[in-house]
C-alpha atoms as a PDB file:
ATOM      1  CA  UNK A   1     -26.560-101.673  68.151  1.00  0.00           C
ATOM      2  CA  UNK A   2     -28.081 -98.844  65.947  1.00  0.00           C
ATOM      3  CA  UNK A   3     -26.873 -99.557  62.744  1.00  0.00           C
ATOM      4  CA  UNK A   4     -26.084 -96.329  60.510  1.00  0.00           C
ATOM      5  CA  UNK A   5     -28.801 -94.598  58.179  1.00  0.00           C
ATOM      6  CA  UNK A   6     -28.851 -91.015  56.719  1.00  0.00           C
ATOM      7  CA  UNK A   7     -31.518 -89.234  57.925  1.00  0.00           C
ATOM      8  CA  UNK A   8     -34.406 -89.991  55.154  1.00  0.00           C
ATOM      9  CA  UNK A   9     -34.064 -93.843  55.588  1.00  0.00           C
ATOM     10  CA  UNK A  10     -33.889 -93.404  59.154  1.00  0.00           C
ATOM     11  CA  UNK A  11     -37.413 -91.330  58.925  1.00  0.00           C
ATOM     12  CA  UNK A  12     -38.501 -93.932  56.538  1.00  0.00           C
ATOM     13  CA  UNK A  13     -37.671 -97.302  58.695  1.00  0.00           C
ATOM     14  CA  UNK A  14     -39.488 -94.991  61.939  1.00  0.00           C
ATOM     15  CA  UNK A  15     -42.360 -94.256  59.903  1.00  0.00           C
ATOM     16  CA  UNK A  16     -42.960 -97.864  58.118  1.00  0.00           C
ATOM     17  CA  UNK A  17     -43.201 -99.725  61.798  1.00  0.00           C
ATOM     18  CA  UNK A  18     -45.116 -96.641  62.686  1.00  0.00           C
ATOM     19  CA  UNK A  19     -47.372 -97.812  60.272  1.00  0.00           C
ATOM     20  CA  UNK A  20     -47.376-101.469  60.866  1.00  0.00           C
ATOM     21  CA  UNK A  21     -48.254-100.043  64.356  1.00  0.00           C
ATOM     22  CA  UNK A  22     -51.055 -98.067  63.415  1.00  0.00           C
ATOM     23  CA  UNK A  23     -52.876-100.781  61.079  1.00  0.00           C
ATOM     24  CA  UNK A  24     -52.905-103.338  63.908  1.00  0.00           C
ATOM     25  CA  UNK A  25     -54.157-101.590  66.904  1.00  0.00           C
ATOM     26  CA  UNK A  26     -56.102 -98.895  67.771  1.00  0.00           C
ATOM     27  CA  UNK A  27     -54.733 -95.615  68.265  1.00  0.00           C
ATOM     28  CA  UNK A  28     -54.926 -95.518  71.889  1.00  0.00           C
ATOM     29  CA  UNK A  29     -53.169 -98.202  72.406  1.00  0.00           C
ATOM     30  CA  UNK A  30     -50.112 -97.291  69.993  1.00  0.00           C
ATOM     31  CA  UNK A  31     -46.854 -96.277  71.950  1.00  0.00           C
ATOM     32  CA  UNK A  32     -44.106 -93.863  70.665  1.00  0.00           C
ATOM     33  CA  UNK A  33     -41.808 -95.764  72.752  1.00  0.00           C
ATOM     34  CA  UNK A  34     -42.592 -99.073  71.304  1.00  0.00           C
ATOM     35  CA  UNK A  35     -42.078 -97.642  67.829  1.00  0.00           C
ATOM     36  CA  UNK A  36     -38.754 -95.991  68.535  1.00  0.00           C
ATOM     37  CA  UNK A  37     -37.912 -99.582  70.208  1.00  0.00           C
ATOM     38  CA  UNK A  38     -39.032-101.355  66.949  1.00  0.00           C
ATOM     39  CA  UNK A  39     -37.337 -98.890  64.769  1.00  0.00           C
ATOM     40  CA  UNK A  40     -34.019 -99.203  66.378  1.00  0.00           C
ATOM     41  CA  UNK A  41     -34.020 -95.476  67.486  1.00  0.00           C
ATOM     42  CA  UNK A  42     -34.404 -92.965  70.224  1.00  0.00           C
ATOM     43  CA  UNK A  43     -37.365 -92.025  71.320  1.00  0.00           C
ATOM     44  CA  UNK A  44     -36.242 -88.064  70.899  1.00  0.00           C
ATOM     45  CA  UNK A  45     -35.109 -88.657  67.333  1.00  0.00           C
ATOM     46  CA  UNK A  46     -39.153 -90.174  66.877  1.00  0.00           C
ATOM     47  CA  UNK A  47     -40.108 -86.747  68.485  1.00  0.00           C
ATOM     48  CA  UNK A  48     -37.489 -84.942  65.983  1.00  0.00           C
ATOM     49  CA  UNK A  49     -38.851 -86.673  62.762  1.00  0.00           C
ATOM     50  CA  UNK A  50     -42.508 -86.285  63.425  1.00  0.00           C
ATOM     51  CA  UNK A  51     -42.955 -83.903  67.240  1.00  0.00           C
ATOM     52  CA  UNK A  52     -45.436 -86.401  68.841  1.00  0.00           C
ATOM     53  CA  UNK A  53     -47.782 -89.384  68.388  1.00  0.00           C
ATOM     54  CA  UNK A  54     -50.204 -87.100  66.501  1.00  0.00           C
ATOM     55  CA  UNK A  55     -47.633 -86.085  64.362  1.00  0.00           C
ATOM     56  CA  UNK A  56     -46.503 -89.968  63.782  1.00  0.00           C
ATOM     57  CA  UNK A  57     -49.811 -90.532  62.730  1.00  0.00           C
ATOM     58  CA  UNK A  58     -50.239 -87.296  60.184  1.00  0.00           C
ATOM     59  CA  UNK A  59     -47.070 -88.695  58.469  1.00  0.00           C
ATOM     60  CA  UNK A  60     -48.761 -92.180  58.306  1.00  0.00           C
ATOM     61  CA  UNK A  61     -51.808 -90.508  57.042  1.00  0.00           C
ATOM     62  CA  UNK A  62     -49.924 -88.489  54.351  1.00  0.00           C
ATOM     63  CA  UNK A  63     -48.336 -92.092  53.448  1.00  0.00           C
ATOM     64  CA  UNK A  64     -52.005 -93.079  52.550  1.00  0.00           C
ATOM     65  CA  UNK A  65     -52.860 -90.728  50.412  1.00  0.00           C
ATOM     66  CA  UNK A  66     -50.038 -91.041  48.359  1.00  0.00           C
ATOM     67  CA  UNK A  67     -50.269 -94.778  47.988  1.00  0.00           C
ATOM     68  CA  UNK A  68     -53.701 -96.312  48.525  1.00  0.00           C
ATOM     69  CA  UNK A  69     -55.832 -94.391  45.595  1.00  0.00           C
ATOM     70  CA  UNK A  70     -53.585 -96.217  43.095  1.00  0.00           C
ATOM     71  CA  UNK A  71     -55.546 -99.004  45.084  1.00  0.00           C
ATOM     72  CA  UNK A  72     -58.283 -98.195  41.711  1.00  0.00           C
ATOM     73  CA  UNK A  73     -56.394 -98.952  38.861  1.00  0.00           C
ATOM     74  CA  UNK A  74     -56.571 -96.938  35.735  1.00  0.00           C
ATOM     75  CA  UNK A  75     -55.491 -99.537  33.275  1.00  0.00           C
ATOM     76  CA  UNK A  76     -58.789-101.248  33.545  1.00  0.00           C
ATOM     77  CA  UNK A  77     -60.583 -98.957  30.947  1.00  0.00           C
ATOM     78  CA  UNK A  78     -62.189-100.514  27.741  1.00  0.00           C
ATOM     79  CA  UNK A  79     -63.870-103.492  28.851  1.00  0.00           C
ATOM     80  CA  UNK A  80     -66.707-103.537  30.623  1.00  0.00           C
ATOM     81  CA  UNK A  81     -67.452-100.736  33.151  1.00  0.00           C
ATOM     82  CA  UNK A  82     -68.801-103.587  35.584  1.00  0.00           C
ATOM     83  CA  UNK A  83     -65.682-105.656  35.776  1.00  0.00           C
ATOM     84  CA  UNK A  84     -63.650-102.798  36.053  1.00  0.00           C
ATOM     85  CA  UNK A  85     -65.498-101.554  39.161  1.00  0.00           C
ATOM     86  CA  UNK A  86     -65.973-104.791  40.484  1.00  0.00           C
ATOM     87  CA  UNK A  87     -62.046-105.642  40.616  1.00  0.00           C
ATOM     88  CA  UNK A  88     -61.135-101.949  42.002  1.00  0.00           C
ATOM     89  CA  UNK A  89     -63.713-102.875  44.577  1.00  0.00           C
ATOM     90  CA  UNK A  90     -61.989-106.146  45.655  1.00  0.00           C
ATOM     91  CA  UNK A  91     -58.489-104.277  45.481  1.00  0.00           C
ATOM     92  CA  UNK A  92     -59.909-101.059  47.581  1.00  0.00           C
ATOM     93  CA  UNK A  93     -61.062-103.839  50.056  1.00  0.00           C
ATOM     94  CA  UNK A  94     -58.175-105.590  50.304  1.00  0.00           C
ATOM     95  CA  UNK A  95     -56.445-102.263  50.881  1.00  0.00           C
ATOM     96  CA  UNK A  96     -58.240-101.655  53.769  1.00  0.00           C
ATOM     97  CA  UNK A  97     -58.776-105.392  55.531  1.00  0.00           C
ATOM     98  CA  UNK A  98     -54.765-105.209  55.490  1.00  0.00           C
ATOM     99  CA  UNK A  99     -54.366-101.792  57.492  1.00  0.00           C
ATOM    100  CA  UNK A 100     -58.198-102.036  59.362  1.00  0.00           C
ATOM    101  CA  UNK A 101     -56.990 -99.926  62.275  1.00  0.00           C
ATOM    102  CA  UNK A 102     -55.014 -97.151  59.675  1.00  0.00           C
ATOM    103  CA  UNK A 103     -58.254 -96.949  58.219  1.00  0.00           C
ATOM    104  CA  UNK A 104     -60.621 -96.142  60.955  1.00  0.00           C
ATOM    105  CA  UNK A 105     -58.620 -93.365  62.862  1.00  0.00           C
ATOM    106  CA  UNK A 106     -58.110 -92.139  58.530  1.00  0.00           C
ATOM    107  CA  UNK A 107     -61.652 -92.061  58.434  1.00  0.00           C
ATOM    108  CA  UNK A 108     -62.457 -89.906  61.385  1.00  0.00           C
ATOM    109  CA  UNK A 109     -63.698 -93.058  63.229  1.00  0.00           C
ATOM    110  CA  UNK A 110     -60.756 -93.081  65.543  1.00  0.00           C
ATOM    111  CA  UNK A 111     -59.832 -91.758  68.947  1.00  0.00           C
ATOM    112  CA  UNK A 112     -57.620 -88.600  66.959  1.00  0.00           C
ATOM    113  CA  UNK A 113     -61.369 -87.281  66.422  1.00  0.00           C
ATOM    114  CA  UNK A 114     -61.652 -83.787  64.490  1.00  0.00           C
ATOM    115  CA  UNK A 115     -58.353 -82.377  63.257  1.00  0.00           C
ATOM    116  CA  UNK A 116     -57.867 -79.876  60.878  1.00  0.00           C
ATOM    117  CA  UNK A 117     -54.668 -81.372  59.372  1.00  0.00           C
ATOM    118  CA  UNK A 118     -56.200 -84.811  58.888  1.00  0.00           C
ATOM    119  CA  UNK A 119     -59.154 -83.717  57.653  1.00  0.00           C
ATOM    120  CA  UNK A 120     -57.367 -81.693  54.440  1.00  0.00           C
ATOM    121  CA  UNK A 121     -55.800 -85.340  54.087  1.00  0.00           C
ATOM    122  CA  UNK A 122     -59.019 -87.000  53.759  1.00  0.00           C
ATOM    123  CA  UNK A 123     -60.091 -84.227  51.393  1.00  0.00           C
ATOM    124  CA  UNK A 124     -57.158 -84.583  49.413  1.00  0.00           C
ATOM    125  CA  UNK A 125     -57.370 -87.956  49.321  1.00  0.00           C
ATOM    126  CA  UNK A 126     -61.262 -88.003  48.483  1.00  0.00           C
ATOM    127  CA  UNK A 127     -60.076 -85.355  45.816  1.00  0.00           C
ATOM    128  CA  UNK A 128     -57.823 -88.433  44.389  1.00  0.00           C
ATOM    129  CA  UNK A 129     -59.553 -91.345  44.366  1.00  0.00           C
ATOM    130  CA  UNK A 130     -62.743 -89.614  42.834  1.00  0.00           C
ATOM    131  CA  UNK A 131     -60.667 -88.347  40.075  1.00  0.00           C
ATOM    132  CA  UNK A 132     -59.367 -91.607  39.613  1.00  0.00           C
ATOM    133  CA  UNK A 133     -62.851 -93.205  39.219  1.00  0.00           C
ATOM    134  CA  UNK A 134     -64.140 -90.160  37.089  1.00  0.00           C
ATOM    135  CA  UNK A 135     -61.190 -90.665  34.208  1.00  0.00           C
ATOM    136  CA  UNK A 136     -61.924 -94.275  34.359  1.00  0.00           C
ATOM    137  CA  UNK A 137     -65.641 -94.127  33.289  1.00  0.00           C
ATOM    138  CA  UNK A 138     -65.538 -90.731  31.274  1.00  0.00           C
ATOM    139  CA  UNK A 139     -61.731 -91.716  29.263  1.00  0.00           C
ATOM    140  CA  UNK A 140     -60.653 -87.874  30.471  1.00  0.00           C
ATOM    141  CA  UNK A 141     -59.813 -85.620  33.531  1.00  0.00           C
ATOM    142  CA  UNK A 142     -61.398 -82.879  32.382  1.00  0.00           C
ATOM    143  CA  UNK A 143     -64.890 -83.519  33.479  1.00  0.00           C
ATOM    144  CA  UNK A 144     -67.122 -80.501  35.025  1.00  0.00           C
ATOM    145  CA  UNK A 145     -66.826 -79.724  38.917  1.00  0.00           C
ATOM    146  CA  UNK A 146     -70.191 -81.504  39.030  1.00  0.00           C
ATOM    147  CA  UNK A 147     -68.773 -84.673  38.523  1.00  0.00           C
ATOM    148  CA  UNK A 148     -66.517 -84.327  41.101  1.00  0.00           C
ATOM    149  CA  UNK A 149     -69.273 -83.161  43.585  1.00  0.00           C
ATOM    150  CA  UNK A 150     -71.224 -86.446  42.644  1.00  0.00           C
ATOM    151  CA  UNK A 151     -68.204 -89.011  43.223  1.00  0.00           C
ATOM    152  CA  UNK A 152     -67.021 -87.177  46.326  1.00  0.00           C
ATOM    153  CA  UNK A 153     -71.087 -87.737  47.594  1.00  0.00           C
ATOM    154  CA  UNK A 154     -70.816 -91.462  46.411  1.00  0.00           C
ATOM    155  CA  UNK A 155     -67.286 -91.799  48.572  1.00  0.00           C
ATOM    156  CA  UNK A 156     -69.084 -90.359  51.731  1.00  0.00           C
ATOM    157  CA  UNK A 157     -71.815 -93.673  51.474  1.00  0.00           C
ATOM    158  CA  UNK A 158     -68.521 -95.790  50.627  1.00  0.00           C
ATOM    159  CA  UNK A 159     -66.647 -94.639  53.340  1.00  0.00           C
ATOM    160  CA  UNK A 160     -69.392 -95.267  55.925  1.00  0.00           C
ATOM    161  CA  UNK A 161     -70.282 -98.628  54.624  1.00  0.00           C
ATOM    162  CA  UNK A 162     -67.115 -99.506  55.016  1.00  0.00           C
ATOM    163  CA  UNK A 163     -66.363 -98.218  58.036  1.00  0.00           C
ATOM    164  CA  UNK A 164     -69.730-100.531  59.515  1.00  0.00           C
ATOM    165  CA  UNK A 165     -68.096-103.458  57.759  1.00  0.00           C
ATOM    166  CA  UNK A 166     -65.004-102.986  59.705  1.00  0.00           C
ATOM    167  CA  UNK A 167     -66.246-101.928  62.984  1.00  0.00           C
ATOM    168  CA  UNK A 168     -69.044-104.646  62.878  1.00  0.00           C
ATOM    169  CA  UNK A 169     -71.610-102.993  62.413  1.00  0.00           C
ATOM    170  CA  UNK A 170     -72.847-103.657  58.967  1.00  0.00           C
ATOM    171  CA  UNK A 171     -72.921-106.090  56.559  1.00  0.00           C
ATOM    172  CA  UNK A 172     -70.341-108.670  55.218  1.00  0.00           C
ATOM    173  CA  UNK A 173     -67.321-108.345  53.276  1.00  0.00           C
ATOM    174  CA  UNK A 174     -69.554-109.217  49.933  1.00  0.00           C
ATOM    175  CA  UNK A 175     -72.447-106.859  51.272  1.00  0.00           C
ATOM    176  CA  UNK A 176     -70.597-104.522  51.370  1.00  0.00           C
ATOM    177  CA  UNK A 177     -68.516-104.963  47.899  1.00  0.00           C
ATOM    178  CA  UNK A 178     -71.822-105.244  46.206  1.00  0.00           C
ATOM    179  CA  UNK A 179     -73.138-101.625  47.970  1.00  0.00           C
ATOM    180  CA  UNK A 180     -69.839 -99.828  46.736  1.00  0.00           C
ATOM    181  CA  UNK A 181     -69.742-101.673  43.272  1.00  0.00           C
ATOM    182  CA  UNK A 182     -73.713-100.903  42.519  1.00  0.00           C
ATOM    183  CA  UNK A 183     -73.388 -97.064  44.060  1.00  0.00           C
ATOM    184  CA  UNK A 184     -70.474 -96.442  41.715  1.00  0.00           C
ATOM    185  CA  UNK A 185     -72.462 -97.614  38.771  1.00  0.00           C
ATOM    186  CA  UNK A 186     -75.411 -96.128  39.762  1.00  0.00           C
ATOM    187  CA  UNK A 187     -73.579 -92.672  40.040  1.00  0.00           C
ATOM    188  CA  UNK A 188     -71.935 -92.829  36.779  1.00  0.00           C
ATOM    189  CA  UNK A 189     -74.917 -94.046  34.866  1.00  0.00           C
ATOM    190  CA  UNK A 190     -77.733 -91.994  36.551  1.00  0.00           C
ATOM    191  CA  UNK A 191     -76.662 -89.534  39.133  1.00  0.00           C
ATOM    192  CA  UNK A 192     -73.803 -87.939  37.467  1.00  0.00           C
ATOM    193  CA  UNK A 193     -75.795 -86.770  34.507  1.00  0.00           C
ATOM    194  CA  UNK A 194     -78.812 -85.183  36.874  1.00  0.00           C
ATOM    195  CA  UNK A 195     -76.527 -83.135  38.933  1.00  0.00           C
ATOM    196  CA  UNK A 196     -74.907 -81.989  35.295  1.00  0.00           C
ATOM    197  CA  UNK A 197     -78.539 -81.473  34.053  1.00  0.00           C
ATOM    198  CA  UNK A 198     -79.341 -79.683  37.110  1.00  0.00           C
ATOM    199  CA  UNK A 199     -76.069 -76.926  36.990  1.00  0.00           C
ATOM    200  CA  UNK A 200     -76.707 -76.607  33.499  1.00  0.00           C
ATOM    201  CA  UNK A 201     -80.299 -75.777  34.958  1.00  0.00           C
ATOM    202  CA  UNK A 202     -79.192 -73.877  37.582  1.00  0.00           C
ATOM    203  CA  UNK A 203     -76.633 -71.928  34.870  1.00  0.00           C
ATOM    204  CA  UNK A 204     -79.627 -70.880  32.545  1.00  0.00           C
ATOM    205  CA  UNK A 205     -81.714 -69.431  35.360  1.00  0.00           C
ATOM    206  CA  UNK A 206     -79.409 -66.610  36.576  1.00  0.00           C
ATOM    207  CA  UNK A 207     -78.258 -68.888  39.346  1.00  0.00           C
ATOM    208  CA  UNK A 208     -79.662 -69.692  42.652  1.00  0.00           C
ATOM    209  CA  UNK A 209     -82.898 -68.341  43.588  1.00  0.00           C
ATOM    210  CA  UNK A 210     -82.368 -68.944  47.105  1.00  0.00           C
ATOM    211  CA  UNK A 211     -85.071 -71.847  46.913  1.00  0.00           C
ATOM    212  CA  UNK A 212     -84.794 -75.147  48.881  1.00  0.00           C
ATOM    213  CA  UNK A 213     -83.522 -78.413  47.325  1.00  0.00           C
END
């Protein structure tokens, strides 16, 4: 017996086994039908909520960037900048060994492949987290779009090292913390400042002189 919801907890129960779903098998092998089952509904109110699978998945995807870049915690600050990116580190892990599957088909490593709505997620999301890290190290989130442009480049390596991790295909759970701890680090300390050197470079010339990196 369906027991009685308004309409936002009854999106809200589809969409959390939806996610369960998601985060334990691959996308392929996730079933509409199984969720409505699960969820105590219909499979056409599934389809009214969210329009199709794809759609399911968007609204677990919007889910993720809403809740996983608190995953780096911004109450860290004032201690040392090591500690503080080694326990966001162990917490971003975490994050992900708990939704593996969620994270792959996120990543643009899933079956879902190129999507235009899923990839202004990731952006947004990207946007987040990087932010996130920025205010962390420089106590303010008014930094200059260089700094952004750096952190976003240093979430592309993270992404893909984790993504090996996950799949298999690279190193070990540590291996892999100590690659995302040390390439944080290494962009705040030393990368961050040569890409602001280099705009400030850039600015003083008269701008881009067409020349090759």
């Amino acid at each position: 017996m369906r027991r009685r919801l308004d309409p936002e907890e009854r999106r809200s129960e589809i969409l959390a086994v939806a996610a369960r779903a998601f985060s334990s098998s691959p996308y392929d092998e996730v079933h509409v039908d199984a969720i409505a089952r699960e969820a105590n509904a219909s499979r056409a109110l599934v389809n009214h909520y969210f329009g199709d699978k794809r759609g399911l998945f968007l609204a677990v995807a919007r889910s993720v960037v809403d809740r996983v870049p608190a995953a780096v915690r911004d109450d860290l600050t004032g201690g040392d900048p090591a500690a503080m990116v080694d326990a966001n580190t162990a917490a971003w892990l975490d994050s992900v060994e708990a939704a593996k599957q969620t994270f792959l088909a996120f990543a643009g490593a899933g079956p879902i492949g190129r999507d235009a709505e899923l990839e202004a997620l990731q952006d947004e999301f990207r946007d987040r987290v990087a932010t996130r890290m920025l205010a962390n190290h420089l106590g303010t989130t008014d930094f200059p779009p260089a700094a952004l442009i750096a952190m976003r480049a240093t979430l592309g390596l993270i992404e893909r090292a984790v993504v090996d991790w996950v799949t298999g295909r690279g190193g070990t759970r540590a291996q892999t913390h100590t690659l995302i701890a040390t390439a944080i680090l290494t962009t705040v300390k030393e990368i961050l400042p040569a890409v602001e050197a280099a705009a400030g470079d850039l600015s003083a010339s008269g701008g881009d002189d067409g020349a090759a990196p």
